[in-house]
Protein backbone atom coordinates (compact mmCIF):
# COMPACT_ATOMS: atom_id res chain seq x y z
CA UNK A 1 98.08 151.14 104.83
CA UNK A 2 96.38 148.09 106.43
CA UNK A 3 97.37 145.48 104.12
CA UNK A 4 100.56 146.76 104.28
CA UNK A 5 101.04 146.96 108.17
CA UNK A 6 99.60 143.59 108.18
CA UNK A 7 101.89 141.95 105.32
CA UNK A 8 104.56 143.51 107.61
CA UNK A 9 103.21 141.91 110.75
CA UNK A 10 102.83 138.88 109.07
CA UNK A 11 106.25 139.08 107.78
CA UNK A 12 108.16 139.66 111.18
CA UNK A 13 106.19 136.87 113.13
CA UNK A 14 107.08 134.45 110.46
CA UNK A 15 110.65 135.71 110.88
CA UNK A 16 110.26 135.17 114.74
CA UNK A 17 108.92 131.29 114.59
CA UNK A 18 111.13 130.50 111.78
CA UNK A 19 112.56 127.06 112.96
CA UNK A 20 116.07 126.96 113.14
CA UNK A 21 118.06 124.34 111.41
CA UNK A 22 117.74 120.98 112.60
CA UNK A 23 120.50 118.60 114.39
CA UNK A 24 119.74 115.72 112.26
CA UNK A 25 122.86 113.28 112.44
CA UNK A 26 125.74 112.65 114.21
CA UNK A 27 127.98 115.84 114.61
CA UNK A 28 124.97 118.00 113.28
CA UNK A 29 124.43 119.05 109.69
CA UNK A 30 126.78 117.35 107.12
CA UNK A 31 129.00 115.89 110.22
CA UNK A 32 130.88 119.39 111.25
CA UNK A 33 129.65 119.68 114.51
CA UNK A 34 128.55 123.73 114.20
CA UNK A 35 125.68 125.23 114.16
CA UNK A 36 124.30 128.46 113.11
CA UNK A 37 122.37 129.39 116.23
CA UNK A 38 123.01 132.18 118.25
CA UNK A 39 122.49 133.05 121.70
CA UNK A 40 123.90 129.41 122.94
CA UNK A 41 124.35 129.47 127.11
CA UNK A 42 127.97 130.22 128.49
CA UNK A 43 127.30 129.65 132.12
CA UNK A 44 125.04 127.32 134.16
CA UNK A 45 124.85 125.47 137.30
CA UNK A 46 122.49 123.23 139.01
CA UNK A 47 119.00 123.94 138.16
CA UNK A 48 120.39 127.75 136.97
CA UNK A 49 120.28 127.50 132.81
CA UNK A 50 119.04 124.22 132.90
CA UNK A 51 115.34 124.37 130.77
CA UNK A 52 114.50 120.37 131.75
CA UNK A 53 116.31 117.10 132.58
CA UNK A 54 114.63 113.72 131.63
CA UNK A 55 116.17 110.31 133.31
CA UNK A 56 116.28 107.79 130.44
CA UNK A 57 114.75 104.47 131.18
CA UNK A 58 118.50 102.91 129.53
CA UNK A 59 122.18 103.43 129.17
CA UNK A 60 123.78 104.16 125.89
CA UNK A 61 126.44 106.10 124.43
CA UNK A 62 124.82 107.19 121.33
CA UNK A 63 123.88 111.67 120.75
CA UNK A 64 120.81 113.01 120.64
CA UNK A 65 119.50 113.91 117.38
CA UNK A 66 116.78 117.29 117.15
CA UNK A 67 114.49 116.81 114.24
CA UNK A 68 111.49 119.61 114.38
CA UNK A 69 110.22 119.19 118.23
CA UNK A 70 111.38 115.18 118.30
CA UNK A 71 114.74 114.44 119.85
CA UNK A 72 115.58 110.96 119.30
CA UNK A 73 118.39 108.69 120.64
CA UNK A 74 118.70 105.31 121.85
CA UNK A 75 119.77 102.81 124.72
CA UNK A 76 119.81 99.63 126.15
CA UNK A 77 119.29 97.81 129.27
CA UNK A 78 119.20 94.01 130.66
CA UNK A 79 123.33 93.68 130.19
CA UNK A 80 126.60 95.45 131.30
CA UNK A 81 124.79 98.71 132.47
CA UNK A 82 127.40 100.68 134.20
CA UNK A 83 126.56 100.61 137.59
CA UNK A 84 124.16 97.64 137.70
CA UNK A 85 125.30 94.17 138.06
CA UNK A 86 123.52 90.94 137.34
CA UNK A 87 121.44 90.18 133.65
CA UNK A 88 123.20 88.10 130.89
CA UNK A 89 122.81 88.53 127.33
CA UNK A 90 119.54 86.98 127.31
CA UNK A 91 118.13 90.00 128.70
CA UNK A 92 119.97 92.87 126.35
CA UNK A 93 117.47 94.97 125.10
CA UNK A 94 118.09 97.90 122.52
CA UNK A 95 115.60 100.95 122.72
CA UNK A 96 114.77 104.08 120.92
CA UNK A 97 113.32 107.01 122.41
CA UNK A 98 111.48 109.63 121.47
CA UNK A 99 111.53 112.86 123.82
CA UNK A 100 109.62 116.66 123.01
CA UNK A 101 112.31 119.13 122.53
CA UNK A 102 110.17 121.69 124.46
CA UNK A 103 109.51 120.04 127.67
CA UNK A 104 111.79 116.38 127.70
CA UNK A 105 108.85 114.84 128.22
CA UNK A 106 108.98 111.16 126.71
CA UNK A 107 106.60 110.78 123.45
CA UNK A 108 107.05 107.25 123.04
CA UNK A 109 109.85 104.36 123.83
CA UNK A 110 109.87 100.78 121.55
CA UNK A 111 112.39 97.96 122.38
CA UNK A 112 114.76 96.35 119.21
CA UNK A 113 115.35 92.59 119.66
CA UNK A 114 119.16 91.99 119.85
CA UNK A 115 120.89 89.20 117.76
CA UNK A 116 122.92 86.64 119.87
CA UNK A 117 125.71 86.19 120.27
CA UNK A 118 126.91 89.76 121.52
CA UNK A 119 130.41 90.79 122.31
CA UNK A 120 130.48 89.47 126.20
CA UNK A 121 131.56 92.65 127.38
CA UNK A 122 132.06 96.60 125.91
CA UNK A 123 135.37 97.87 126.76
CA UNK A 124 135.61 101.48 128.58
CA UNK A 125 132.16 100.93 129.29
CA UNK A 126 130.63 102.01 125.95
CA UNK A 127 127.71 99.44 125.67
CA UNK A 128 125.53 98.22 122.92
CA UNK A 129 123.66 101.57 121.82
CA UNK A 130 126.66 103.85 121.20
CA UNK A 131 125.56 104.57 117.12
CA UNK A 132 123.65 107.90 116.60
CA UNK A 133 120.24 108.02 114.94
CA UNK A 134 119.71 110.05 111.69
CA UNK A 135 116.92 111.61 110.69
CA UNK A 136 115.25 113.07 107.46
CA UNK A 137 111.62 114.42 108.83
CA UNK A 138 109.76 111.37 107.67
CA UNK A 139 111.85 108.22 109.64
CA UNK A 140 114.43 108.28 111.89
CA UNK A 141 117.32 105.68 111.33
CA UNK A 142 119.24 103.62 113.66
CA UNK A 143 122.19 101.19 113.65
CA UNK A 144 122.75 98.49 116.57
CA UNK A 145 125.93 96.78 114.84
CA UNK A 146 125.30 92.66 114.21
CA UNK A 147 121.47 93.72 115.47
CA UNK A 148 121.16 95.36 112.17
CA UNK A 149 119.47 98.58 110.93
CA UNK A 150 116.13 99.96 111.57
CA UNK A 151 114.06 102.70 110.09
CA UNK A 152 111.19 103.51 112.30
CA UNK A 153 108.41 106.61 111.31
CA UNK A 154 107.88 109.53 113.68
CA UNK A 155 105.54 107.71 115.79
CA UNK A 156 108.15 104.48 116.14
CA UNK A 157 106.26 102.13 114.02
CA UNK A 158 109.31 99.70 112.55
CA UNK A 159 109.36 100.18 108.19
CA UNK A 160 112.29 98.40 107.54
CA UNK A 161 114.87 96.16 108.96
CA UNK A 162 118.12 95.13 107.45
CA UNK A 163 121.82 93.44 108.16
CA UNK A 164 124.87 94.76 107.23
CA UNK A 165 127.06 91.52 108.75
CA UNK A 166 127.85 89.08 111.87
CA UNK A 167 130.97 89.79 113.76
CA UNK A 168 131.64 91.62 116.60
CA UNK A 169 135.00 93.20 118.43
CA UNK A 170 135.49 94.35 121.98
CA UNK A 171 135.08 98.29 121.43
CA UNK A 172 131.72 97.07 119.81
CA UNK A 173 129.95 99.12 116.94
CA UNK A 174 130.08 103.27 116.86
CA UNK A 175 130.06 104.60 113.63
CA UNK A 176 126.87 106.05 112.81
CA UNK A 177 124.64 105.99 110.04
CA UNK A 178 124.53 109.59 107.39
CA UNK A 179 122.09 109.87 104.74
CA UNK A 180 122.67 110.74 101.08
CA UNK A 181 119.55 111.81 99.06
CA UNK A 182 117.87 107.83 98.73
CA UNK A 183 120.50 106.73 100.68
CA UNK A 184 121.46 105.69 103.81
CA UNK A 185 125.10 104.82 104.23
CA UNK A 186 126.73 102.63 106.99
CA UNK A 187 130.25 102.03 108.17
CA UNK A 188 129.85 98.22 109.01
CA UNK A 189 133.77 97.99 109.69
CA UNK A 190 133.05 96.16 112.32
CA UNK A 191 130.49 93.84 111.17
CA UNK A 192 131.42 92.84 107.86
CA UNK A 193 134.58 95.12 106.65
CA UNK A 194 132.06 96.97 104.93
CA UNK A 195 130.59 100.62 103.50
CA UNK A 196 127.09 99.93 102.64
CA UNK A 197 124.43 102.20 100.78
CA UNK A 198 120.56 101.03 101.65
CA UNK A 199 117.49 102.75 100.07
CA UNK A 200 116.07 104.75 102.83
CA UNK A 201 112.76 103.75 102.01
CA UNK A 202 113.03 100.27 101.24
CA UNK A 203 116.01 98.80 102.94
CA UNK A 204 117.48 96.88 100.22
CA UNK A 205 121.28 97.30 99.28
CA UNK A 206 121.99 99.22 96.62
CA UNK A 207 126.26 98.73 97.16
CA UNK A 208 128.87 97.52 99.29
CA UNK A 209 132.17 98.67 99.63
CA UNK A 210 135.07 95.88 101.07
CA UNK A 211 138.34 96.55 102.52
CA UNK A 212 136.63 99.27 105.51
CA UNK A 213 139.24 97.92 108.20
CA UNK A 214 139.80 99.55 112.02
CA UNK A 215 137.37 102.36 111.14
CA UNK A 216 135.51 103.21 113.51
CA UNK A 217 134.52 107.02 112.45
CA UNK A 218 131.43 108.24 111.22
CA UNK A 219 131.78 108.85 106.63
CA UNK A 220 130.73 112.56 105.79
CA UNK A 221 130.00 113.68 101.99
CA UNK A 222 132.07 116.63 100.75
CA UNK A 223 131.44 118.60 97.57
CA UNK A 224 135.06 118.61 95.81
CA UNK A 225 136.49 121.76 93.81
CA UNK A 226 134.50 120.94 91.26
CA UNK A 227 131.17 120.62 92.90
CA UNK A 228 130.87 116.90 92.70
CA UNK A 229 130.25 114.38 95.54
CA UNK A 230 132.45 112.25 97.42
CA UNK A 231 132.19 109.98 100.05
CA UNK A 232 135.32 110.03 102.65
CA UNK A 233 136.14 107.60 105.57
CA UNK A 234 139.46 107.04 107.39
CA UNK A 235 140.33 102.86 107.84
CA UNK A 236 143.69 101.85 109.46
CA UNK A 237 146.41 103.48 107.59
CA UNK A 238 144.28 105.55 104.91
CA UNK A 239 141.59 107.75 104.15
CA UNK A 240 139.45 106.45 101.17
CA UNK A 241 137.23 108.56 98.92
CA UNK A 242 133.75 107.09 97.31
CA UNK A 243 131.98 107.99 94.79
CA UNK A 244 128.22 107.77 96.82
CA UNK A 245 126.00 106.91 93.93
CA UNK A 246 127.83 103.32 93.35
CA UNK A 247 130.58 102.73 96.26
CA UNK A 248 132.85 103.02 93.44
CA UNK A 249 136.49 104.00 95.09
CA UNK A 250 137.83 107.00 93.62
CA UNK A 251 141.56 107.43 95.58
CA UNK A 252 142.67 106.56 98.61
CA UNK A 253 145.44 108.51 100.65
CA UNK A 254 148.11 107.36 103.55
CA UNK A 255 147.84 108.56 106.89
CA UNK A 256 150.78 107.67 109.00
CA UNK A 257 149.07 107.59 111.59
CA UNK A 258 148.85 104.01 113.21
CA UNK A 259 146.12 101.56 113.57
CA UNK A 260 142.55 102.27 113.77
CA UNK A 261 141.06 105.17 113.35
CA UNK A 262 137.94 106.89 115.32
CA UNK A 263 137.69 110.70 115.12
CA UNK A 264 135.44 111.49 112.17
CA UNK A 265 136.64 113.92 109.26
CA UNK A 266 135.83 117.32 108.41
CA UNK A 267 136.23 119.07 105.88
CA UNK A 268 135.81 122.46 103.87
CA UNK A 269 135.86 123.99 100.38
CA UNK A 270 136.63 120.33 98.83
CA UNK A 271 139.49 120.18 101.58
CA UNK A 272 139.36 116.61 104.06
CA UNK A 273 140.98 117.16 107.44
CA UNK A 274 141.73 113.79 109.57
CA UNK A 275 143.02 113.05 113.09
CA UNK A 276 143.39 110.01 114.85
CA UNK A 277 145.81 107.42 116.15
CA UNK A 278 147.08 106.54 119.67
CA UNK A 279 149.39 107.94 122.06
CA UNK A 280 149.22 111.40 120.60
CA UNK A 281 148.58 110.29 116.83
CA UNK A 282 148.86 112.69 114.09
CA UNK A 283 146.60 114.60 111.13
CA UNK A 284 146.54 115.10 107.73
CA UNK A 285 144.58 117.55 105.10
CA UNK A 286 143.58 116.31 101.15
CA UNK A 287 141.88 117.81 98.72
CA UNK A 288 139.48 115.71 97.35
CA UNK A 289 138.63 115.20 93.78
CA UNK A 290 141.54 112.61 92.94
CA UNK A 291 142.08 109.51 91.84
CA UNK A 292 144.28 106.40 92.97
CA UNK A 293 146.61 107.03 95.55
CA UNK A 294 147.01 110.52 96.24
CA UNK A 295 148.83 110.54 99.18
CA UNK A 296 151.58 112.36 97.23
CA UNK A 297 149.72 114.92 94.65
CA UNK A 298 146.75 115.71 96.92
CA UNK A 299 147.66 115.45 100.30
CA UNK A 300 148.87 119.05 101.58
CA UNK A 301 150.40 118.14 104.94
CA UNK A 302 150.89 115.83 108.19
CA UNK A 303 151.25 116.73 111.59
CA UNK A 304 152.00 114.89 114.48
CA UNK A 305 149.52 115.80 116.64
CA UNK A 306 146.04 114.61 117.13
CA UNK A 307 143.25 112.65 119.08
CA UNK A 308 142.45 109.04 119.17
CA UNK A 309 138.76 109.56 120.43
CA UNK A 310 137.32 113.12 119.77
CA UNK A 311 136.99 114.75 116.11
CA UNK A 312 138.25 117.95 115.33
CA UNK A 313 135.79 121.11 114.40
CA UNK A 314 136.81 123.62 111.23
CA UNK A 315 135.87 127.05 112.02
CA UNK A 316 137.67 130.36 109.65
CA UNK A 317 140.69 128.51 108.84
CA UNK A 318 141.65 126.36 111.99
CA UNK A 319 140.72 122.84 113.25
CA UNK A 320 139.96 122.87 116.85
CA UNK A 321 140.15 119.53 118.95
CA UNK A 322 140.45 118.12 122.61
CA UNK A 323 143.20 115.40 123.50
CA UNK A 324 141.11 112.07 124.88
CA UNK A 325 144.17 111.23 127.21
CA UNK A 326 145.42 114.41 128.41
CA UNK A 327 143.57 117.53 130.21
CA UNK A 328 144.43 119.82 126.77
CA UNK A 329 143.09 121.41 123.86
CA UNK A 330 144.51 122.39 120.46
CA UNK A 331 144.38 124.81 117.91
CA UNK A 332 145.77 124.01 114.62
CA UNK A 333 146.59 126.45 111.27
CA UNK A 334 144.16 124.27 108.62
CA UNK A 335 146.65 125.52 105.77
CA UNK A 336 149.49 124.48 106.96
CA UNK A 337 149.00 122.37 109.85
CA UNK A 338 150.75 124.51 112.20
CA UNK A 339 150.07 124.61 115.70
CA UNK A 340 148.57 127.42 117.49
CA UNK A 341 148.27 127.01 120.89
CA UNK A 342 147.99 123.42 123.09
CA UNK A 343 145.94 124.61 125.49
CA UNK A 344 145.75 122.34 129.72
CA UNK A 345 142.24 122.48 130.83
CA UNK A 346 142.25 122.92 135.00
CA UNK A 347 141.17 119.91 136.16
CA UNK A 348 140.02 118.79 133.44
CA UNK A 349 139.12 114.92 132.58
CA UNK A 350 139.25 112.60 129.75
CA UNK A 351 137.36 113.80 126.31
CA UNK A 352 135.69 111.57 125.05
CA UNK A 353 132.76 113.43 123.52
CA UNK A 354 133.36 115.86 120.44
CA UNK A 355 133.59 119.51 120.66
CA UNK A 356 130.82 121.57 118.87
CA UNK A 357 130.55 125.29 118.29
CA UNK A 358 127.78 127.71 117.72
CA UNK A 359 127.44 131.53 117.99
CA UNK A 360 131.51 131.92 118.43
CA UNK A 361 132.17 129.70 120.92
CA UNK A 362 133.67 125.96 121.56
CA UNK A 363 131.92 123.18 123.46
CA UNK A 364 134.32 120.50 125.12
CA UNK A 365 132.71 118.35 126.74
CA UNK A 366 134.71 115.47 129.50
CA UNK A 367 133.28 112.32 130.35
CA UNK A 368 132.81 113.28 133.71
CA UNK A 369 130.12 115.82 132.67
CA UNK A 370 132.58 119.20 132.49
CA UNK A 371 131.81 121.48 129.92
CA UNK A 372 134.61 124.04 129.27
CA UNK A 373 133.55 127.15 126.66
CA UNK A 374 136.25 128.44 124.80
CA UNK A 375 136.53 131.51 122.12
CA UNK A 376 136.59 129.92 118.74
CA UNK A 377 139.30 131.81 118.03
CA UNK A 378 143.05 131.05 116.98
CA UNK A 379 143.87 133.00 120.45
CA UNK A 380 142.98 130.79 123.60
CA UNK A 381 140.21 132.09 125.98
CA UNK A 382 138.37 129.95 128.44
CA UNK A 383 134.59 131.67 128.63
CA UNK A 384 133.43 129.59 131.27
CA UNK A 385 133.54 126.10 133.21
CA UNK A 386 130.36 124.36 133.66
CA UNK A 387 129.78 121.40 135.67
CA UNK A 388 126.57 118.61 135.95
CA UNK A 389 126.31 117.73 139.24
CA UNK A 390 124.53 114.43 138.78
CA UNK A 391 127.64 110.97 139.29
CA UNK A 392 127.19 110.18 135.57
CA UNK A 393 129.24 109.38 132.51
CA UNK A 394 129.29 111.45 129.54
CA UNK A 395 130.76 109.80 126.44
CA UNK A 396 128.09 111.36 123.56
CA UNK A 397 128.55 114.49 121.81
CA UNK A 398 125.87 117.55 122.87
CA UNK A 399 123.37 118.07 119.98
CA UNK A 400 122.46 122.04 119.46
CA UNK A 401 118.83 123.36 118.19
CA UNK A 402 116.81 126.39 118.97
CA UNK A 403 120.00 127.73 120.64
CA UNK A 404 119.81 125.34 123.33
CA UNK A 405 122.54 122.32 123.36
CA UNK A 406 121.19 118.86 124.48
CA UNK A 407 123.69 116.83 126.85
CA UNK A 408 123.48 113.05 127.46
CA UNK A 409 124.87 111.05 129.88
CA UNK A 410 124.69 107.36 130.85
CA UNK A 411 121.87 108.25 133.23
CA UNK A 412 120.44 111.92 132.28
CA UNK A 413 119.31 113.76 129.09
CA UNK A 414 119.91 118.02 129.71
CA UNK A 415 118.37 120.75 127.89
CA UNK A 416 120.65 123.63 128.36
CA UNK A 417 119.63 126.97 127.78
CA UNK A 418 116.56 129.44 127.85
């Protein structure tokens, strides 16, 4: 019976230290903000559910990424810090950091030259660092817009460098990098009207992509009815489909929403779902695996409600969103593009931030550092109200691993949880 007790023993430990799925890009695996974890906090306060806080030695408005025990995001300092005054461009640094998941303790920090010109100031105070990292185990990747793109190892020794165009705009660069097996793909709308594919372990181009205008989301790959892979991102006026292997474009589809477009796309079962758009915007679904302009055999329906800042989360048939102007939330029938419920936050401010969900329950997340938890549910129910206490601004979306969520502000990174 030894063997056996021991084989068993063996067994549940492994089951115990199992490491749960990492947080590797922007909006968590494959871009849909959810994670499988359960157990994720519903209340805290203060120091009360709060495992460690690290200051960060620069601003920035990119999310943490959690790759094993790394967590990796970046910053900058030198130039239009919110709530610093004096520096000039000469003194704009770009930084990535390196923190221990367990403890927040910083592993290592390296400075990125910036390219001048820069933009002579962000608007709405989102700085030079707001592009999130990606990470495959071996490098973590990073984007700093006209800076260009960096792939550092795991101890922040620089690999590669590359440039993916020149110009700038007043918002300044947020779309962030996603990789695709070899590749890593990068919405350079801003610098150079571009989609670009780099090998990950070179740096080289492999394609390019023109026409990417006013997009400022993050792409996402979805696996179409028939199991094949596209590449989606939304541009002023359209949603556009790749094919990832060549940049080739397969279809594009009409929005109606107008001008640019930031909320990234979700999608599920081969189906894309797309908000955006100011003063109140609109959405759309399409089912991917078209060609040429779909907008009238593929798309499945427009509504007239949306978000110009946040992205929306799919969860058992519904997309879930927050409104970046107004103190509500929404609930939305993903078949039809009903509306459920239009939920007003008390005292709630702006969203900037996207909502994620794990173990049943919705993350939103306000710039001023609220976090309301609501039942991921097509009925509304507000869990719980949370509040950091530190004067900060929160415009990055939380990260969740090892059923904690990670929170950054301007100032603070927050480990929330047991």
């Amino acid at each position: 019976m030894l063997p056996f007790v021991y084989s068993v023993l063996a067994l549940a430990t492994l089951a115990t230290i199992a490491p749960a799925a990492d947080w590797a890009q922007f909006r968590g695996p494959g871009g849909s903000a959810t994670s499988a974890d359960q157990g994720t906090p519903v209340t805290w306060s203060g120091s009360n559910g709060i495992a460690w806080k690290t200051e960060l030695p620069g601003a920035g408005t990119s999310s943490p990424i959690v790759v094993g025990k790394h967590i990796f995001l970046t910053g900058y300092t030198g130039w239009n810090v919110p709530g610093q005054s004096g520096g000039s461009s000469e003194d704009l640094k770009r930084h990535v950091f390196c923190l221990n998941s367990a403890d927040g303790k910083m592993m290592w920090k390296i400075d990125v030259p910036s390219k001048l010109p820069e933009e002579e100031k962000i608007r709405e105070g989102h700085g030079y660092a707001s592009s999130t990292p990606v990470g495959d185990g071996q490098r973590v990747y990073v984007f700093f817009g006209r800076s260009g793109v960096f792939a550092l190892d795991l101890t922040g020794k620089e690999v590669w460098r590359a440039e993916v165009g020149d110009n700038l705009n007043g918002w300044g660069s947020a779309a962030s990098p996603i990789l695709h097996g070899n590749l890593l793909i990068i919405n350079a709308s801003v610098e150079s009207e571009s989609l670009i594919a780099l090998d990950k372990n070179t740096g080289r181009e492999v394609w390019r992509a023109g026409g990417i205008k006013e997009s400022w989301n993050t792409p996402i790959i979805v696996k179409t009815p028939e199991g094949k892979s596209e590449l989606v991102v939304a541009i002023f006026g359209k949603v556009l489909g790749f094919d990832p292997e060549n940049g080739t474009q397969l279809w594009s589809c009409e929005t109606k929403i107008p001008w640019y477009m930031v909320p990234s796309p979700v999608a599920d079962k081969g189906i894309v779902y797309c908000i955006g758009g100011r003063s109140g915007g609109g959405s759309l679904a399409i089912t991917t695996g078209g060609r040429g302009d779909v907008s009238a055999s593929h798309r499945l329906w427009l509504g007239k409600k949306g978000s110009n800042v946040s992205s929306p989360v799919f969860h058992d048939g519904h997309l879930y969103w927050a409104s970046d102007s107004l103190p509500i939330v929404s609930c939305t029938n993903a078949t039809t593009g009903e509306v459920i419920y239009e939920e007003r936050l008390p005292r709630a401010d702006q969203f900037y931030p996207s909502p994620v969900l794990a173990d049943g329950k919705l993350y939103y997340l306000t710039r001023a550092g609220q976090v309301f938890v609501v039942a991921a549910k097509p009925n509304f129910e507000l869990l719980a109200t949370n509040k950091f206490e530190e004067r900060a601004m929160f415009n990055a979306c939380p990260a969740i691993a090892n059923s904690r969520l990670f929170v950054r502000s301007d100032r603070w990174l927050y480990c929330v949880g047991k």
